[in-house]
Protein backbone atom coordinates (compact mmCIF):
# COMPACT_ATOMS: atom_id res chain seq x y z
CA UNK A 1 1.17 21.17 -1.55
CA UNK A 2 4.18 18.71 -1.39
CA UNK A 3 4.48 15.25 -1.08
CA UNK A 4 6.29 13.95 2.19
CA UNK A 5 8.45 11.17 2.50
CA UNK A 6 10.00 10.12 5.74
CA UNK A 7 13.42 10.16 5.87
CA UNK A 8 14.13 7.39 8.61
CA UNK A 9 11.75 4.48 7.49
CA UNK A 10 14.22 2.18 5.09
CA UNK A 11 16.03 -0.50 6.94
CA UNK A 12 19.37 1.61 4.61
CA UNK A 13 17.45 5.15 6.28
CA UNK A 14 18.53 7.91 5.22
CA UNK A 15 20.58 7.48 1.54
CA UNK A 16 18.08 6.00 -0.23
CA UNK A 17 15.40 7.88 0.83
CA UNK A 18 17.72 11.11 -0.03
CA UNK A 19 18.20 10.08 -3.32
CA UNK A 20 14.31 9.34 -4.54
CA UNK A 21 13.93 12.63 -3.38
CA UNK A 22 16.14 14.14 -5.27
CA UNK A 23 14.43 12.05 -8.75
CA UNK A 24 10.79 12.42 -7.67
CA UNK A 25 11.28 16.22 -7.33
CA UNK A 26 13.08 16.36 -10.36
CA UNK A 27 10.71 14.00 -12.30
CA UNK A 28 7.60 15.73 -11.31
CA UNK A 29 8.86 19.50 -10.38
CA UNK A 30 7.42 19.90 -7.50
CA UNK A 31 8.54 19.75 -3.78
CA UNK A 32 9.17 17.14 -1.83
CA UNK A 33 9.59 17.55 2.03
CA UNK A 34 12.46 15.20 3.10
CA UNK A 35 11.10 14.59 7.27
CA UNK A 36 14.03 13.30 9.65
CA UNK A 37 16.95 14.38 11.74
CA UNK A 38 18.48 17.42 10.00
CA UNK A 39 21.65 17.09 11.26
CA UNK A 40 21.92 13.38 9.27
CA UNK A 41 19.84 15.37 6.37
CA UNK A 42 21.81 17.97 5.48
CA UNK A 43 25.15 17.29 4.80
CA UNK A 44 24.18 13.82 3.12
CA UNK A 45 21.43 16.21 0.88
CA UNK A 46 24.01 18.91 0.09
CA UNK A 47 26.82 15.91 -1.12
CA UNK A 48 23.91 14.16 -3.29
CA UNK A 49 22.06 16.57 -4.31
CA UNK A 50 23.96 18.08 -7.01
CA UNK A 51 22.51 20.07 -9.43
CA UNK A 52 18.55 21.60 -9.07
CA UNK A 53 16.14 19.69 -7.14
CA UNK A 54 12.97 21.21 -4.88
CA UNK A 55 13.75 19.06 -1.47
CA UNK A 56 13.21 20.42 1.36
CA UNK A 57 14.23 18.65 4.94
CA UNK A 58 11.51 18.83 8.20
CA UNK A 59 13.42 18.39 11.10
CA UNK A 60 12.63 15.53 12.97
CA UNK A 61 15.20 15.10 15.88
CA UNK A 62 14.00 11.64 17.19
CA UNK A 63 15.02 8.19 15.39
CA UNK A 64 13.07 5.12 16.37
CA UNK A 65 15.85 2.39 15.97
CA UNK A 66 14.89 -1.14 14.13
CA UNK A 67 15.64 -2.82 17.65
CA UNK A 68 13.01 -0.67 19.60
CA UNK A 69 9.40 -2.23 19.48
CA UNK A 70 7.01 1.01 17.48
CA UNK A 71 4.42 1.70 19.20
CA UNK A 72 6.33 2.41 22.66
CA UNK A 73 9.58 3.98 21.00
CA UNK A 74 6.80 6.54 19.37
CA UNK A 75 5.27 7.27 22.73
CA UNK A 76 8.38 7.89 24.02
CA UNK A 77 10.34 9.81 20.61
CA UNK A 78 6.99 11.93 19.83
CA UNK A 79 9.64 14.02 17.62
CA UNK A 80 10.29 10.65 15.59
CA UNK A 81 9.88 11.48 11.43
CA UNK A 82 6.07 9.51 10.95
CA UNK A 83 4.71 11.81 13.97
CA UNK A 84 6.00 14.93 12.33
CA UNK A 85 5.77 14.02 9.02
CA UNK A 86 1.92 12.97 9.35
CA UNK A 87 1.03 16.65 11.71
CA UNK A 88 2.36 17.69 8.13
CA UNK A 89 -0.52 16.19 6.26
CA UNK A 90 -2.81 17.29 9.51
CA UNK A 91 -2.00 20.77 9.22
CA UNK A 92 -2.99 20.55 5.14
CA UNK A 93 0.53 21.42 4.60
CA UNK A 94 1.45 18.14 2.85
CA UNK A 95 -0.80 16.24 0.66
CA UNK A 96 0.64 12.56 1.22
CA UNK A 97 2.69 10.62 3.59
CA UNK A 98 4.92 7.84 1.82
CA UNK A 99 7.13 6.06 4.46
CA UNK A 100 9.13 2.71 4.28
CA UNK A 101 9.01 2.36 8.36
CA UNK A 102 7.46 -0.16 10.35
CA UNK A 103 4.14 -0.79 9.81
CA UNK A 104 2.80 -0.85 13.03
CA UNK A 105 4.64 2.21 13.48
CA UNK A 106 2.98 3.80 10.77
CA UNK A 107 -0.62 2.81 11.90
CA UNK A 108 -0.19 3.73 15.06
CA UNK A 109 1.04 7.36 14.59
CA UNK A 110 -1.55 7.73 11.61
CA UNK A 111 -4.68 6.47 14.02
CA UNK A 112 -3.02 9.28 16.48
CA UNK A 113 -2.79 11.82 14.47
CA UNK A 114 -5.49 11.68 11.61
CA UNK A 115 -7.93 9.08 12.81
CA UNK A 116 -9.76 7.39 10.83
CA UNK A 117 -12.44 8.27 7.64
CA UNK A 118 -16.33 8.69 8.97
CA UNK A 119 -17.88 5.56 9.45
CA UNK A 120 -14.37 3.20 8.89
CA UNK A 121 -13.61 0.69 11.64
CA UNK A 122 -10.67 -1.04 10.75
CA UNK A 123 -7.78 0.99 8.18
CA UNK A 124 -6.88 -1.84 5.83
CA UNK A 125 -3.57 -2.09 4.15
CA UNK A 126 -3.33 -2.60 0.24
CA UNK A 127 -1.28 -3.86 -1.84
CA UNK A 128 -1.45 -4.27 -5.85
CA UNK A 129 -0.98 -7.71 -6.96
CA UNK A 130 0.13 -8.53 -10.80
CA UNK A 131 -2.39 -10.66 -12.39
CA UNK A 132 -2.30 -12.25 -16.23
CA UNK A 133 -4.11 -9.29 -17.38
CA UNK A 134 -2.83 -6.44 -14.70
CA UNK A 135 -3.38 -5.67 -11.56
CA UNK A 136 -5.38 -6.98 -8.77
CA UNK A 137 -6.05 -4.59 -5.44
CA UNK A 138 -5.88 -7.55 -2.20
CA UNK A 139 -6.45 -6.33 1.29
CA UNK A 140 -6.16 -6.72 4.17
CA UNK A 141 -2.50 -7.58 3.87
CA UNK A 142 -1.62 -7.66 7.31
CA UNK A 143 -2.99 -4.40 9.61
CA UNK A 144 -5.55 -6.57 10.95
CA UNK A 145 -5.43 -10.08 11.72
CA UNK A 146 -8.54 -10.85 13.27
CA UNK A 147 -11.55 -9.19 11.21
CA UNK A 148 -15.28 -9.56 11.68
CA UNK A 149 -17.43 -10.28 7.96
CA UNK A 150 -18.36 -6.61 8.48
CA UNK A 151 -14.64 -5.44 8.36
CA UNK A 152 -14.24 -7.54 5.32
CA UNK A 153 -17.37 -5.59 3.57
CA UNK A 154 -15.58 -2.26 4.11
CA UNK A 155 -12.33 -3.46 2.73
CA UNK A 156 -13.96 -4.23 -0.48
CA UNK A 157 -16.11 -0.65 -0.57
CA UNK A 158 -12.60 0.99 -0.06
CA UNK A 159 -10.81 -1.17 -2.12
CA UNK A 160 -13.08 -0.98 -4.99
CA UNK A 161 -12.74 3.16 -4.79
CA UNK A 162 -8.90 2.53 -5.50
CA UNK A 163 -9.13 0.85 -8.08
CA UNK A 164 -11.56 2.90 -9.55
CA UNK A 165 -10.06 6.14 -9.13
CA UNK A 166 -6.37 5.15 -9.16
CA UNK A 167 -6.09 2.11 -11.27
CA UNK A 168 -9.47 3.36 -14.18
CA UNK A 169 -11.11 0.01 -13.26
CA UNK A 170 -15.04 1.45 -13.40
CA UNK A 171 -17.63 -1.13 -11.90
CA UNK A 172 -14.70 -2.91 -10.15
CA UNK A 173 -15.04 -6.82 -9.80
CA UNK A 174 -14.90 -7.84 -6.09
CA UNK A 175 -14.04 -11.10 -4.76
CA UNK A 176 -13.91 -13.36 -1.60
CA UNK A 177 -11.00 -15.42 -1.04
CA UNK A 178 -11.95 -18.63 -0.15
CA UNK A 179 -10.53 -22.13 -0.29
CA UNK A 180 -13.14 -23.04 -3.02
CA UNK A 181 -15.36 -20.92 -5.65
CA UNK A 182 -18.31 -22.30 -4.49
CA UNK A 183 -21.22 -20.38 -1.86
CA UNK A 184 -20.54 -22.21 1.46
CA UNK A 185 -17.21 -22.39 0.74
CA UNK A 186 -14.40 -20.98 3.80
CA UNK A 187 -14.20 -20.60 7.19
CA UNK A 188 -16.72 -18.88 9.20
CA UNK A 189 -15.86 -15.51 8.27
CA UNK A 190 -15.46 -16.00 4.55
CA UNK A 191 -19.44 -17.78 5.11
CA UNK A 192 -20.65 -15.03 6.98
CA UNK A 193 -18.99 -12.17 4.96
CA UNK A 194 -19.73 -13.40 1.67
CA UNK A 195 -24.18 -13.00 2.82
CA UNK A 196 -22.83 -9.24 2.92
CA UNK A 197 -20.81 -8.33 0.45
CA UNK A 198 -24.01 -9.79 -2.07
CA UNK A 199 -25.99 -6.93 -0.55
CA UNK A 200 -22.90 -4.95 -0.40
CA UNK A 201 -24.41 -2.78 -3.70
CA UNK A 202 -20.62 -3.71 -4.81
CA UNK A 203 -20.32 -5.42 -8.52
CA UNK A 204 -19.60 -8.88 -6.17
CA UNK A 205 -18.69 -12.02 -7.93
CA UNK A 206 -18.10 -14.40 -5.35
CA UNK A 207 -15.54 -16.70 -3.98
CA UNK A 208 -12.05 -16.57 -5.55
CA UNK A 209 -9.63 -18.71 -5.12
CA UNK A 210 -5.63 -18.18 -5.47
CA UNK A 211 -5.67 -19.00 -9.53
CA UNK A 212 -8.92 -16.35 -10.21
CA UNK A 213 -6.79 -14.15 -8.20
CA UNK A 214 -3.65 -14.23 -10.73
CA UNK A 215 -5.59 -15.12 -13.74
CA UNK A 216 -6.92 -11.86 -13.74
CA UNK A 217 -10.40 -12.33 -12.58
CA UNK A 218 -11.03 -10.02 -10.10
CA UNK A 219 -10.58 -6.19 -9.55
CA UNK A 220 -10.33 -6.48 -5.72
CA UNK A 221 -9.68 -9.15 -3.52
CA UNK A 222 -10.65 -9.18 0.44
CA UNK A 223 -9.10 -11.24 3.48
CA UNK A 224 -8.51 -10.82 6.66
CA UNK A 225 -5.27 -9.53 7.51
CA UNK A 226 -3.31 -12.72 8.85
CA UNK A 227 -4.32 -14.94 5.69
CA UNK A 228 -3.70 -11.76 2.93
CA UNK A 229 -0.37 -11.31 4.78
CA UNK A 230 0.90 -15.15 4.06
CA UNK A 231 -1.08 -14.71 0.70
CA UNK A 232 1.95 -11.51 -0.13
CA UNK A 233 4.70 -12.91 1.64
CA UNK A 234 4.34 -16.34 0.02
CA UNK A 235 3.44 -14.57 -3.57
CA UNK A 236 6.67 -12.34 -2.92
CA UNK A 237 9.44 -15.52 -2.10
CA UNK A 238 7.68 -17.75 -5.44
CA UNK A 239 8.34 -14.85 -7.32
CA UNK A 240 12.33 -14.46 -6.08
CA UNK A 241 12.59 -18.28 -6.07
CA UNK A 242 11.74 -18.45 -10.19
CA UNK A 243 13.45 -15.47 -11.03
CA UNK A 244 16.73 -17.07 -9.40
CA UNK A 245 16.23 -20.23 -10.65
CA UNK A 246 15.51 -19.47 -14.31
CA UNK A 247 18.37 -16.62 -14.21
CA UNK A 248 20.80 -20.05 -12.97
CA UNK A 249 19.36 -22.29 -15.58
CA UNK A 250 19.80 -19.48 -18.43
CA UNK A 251 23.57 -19.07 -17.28
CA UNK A 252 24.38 -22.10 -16.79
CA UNK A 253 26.22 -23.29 -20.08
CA UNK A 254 27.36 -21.16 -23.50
CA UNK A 255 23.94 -22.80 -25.17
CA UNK A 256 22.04 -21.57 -22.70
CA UNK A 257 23.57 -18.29 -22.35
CA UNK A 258 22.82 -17.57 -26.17
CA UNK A 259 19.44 -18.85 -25.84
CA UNK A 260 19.25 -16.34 -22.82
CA UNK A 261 20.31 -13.14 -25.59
CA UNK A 262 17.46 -14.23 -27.64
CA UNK A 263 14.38 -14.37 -25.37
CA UNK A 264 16.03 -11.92 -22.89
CA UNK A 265 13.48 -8.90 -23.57
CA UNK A 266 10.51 -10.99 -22.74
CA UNK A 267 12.65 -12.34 -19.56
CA UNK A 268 12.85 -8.49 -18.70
CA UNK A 269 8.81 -7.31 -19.15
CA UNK A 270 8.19 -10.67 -16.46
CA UNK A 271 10.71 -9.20 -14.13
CA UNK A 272 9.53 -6.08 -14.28
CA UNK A 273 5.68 -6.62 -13.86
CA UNK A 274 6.67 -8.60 -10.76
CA UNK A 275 9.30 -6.44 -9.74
CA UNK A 276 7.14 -5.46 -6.27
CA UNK A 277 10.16 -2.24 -6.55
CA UNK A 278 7.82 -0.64 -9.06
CA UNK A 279 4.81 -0.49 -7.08
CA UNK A 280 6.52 1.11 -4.55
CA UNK A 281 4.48 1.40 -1.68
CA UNK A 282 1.02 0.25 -0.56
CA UNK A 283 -1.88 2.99 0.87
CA UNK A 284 -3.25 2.10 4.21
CA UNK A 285 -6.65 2.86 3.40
CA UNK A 286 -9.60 3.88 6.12
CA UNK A 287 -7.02 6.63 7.51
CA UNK A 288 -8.39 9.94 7.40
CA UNK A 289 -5.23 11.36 4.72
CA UNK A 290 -3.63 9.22 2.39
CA UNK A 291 -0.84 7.48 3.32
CA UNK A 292 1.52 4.54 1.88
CA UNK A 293 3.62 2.30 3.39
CA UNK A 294 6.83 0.66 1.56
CA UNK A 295 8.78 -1.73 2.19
CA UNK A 296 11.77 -1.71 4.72
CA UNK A 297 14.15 -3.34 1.93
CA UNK A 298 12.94 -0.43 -0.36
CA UNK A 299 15.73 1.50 -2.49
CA UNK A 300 15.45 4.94 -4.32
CA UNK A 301 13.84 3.26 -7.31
CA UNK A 302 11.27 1.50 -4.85
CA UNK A 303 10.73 4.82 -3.22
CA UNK A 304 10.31 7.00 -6.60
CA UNK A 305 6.98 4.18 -7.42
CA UNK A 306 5.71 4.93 -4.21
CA UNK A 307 5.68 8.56 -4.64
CA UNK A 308 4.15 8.12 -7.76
CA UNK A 309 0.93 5.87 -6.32
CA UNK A 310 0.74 8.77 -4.10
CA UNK A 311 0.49 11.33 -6.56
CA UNK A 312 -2.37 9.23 -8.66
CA UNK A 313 -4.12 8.90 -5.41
CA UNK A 314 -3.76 12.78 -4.92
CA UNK A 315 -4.70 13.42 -8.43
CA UNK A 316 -7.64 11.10 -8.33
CA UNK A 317 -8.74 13.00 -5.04
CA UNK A 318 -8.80 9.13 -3.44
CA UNK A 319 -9.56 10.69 0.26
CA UNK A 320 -12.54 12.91 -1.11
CA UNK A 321 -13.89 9.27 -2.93
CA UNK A 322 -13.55 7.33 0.02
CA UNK A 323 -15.23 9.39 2.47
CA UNK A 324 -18.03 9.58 0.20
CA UNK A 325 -18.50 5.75 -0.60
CA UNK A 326 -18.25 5.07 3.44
CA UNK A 327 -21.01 7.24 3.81
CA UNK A 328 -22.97 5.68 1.00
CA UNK A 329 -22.55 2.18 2.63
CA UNK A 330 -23.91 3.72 5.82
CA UNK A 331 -26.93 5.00 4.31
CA UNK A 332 -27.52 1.79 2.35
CA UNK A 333 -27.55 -0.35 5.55
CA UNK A 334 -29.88 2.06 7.50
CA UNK A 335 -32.14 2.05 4.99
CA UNK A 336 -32.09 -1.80 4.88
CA UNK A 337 -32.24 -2.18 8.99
CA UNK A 338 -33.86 1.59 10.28
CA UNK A 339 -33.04 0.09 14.01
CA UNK A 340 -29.39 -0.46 12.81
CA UNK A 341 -26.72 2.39 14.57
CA UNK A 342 -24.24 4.05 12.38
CA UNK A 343 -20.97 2.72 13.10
CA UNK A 344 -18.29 5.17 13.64
């Protein structure tokens, strides 16, 4: 089954989009189904695409406009490209959904039309942090802003299966963001969540703060949703900031710029590990099908990583793994607390 990639989501919709998947299709030979209006599809797709490639367009005759707030223009455009494009994965006709769109947009018409995994409350999204010694899996990063400590427990069982199965980490480390290492540490939540996550059965290692999170000390990170949101945002403009700066100070006389020559390949592995373009996309996790959502600046290259996280996540058979560990989590807390109802 083919990967689908909606054709509208990018705030540059539809050229981009075109063009990674032209290269993923290429790149992996297989099919990609290209979802959006076919009359903007075709003729762009038949100029670009040059040469062999396995897209193939969905039509998807309504556009939701950047202006228009999501979740009413969906109600109203039920032909809009995330609606079709997820039926696609509903139908087993598509195995993931990769779209650049809005995310409220995308949460929406996933909750709609797949629902969520057995025994998930809250879908939490994801994204994959570079630390000093990889990668770091933080959520939520902003589909939930107000969690309960229970929400926060079943971020870090999901979270934990990802990066097991897509990033090899076995026996995960989880931690708690906090504003302090120590127990007691944090707000209310971060107090109440942390009693359990230690009886979570996860491989739990506390409070992190900010520096454990970067240095490399942790697997998986949980937050709520408003706090992880700052946490990327914030990450995202230090990151731009230096990389301006020291590209200004490198430039900025004929000494410099020679000095620049010499130490320019190590200048270009820092870029690129915090290059968010070659992550791609991050998987809204808790949705019953996998899905990934990019980010509305995203070009081709952008778009080409996110297709590849989906494929790992297909490849690892991520859906199959989560279901199973939600279930195991259930068990493990009626068997603590008989009296206690599964939680749908």
């Amino acid at each position: 089954m083919p990967l689908i990639l909606d054709a509208m989501g990018s705030d540059r919709y539809p050229d981009p989009e075109i063009q990674a998947a032209i290269d993923a299709s290429r790149l992996f030979d297989e099919d990609i189904l290209l979802v959006g209006s076919e009359a903007l599809l075709a003729p762009k797709l038949k100029t670009m695409g040059t040469g062999n490639h396995r897209v193939r367009i969905v039509d998807a005759p309504d556009i939701l406009e950047m202006h228009e707030k999501p979740v009413e223009a969906a109600k109203r455009k039920p032909r809009n490209s995330m609606a079709v494009g997820l039926e696609l994965i509903r139908k087993g006709e598509g195995q993931a959904f990769v779209s650049a769109g809005n995310t409220g947009g995308i949460m929406f018409n996933a909750l709609r039309t797949l629902g969520r995994i057995k025994g998930v409350q809250r879908p939490a999204l994801t994204a994959i942090f570079p630390t000093r010694t990889g990668n770091c899996v933080v959520l939520d990063i902003g589909a939930n802003a107000d969690c309960r400590p229970d929400f926060l427990v079943e971020f870090a069982v999901m979270g934990s299966v990802y990066a097991e199965k897509v990033l090899n980490r076995p026996a995960p480390r989880v931690g708690l963001l906090s504003n302090g290492e120590e127990p007691g540490k944090g707000n209310q939540l971060v107090k109440d969540a942390y009693h359990l996550l230690e009886d979570a059965g996860l491989n739990f290692i506390g409070n992190v703060e900010g520096k454990e999170l970067f240095g490399g000390q942790a697997d998986v990170v949980v937050t709520d949703g408003f706090t992880g949101n700052i946490l990327l945002k914030s990450s995202e403009s230090v990151s731009k900031l230096l990389t301006e700066v020291l590209k200004e100070e490198m430039t900025a006389s004929l000494i410099r710029k020679i000095g620049a020559l010499l130490v320019k390949p190590a200048f270009g592995r820092v870029k690129e590990m915090m290059d968010p373009r070659e992550v791609g996309a991050a998987p809204l996790l808790g949705i019953d099908g996998l899905v990934f959502v990019g980010h509305g600046r995203s070009d081709a290259h952008a778009l080409v990583s996110a297709l590849k996280v989906a494929r790992q996540a297909v490849n690892a058979n991520l859906l199959a793994a989560l279901g199973t560990a939600i279930q195991d989590r259930l068990a493990l807390l009626e068997a603590a607390n008989p009296l206690a109802e599964k939680k749908a």
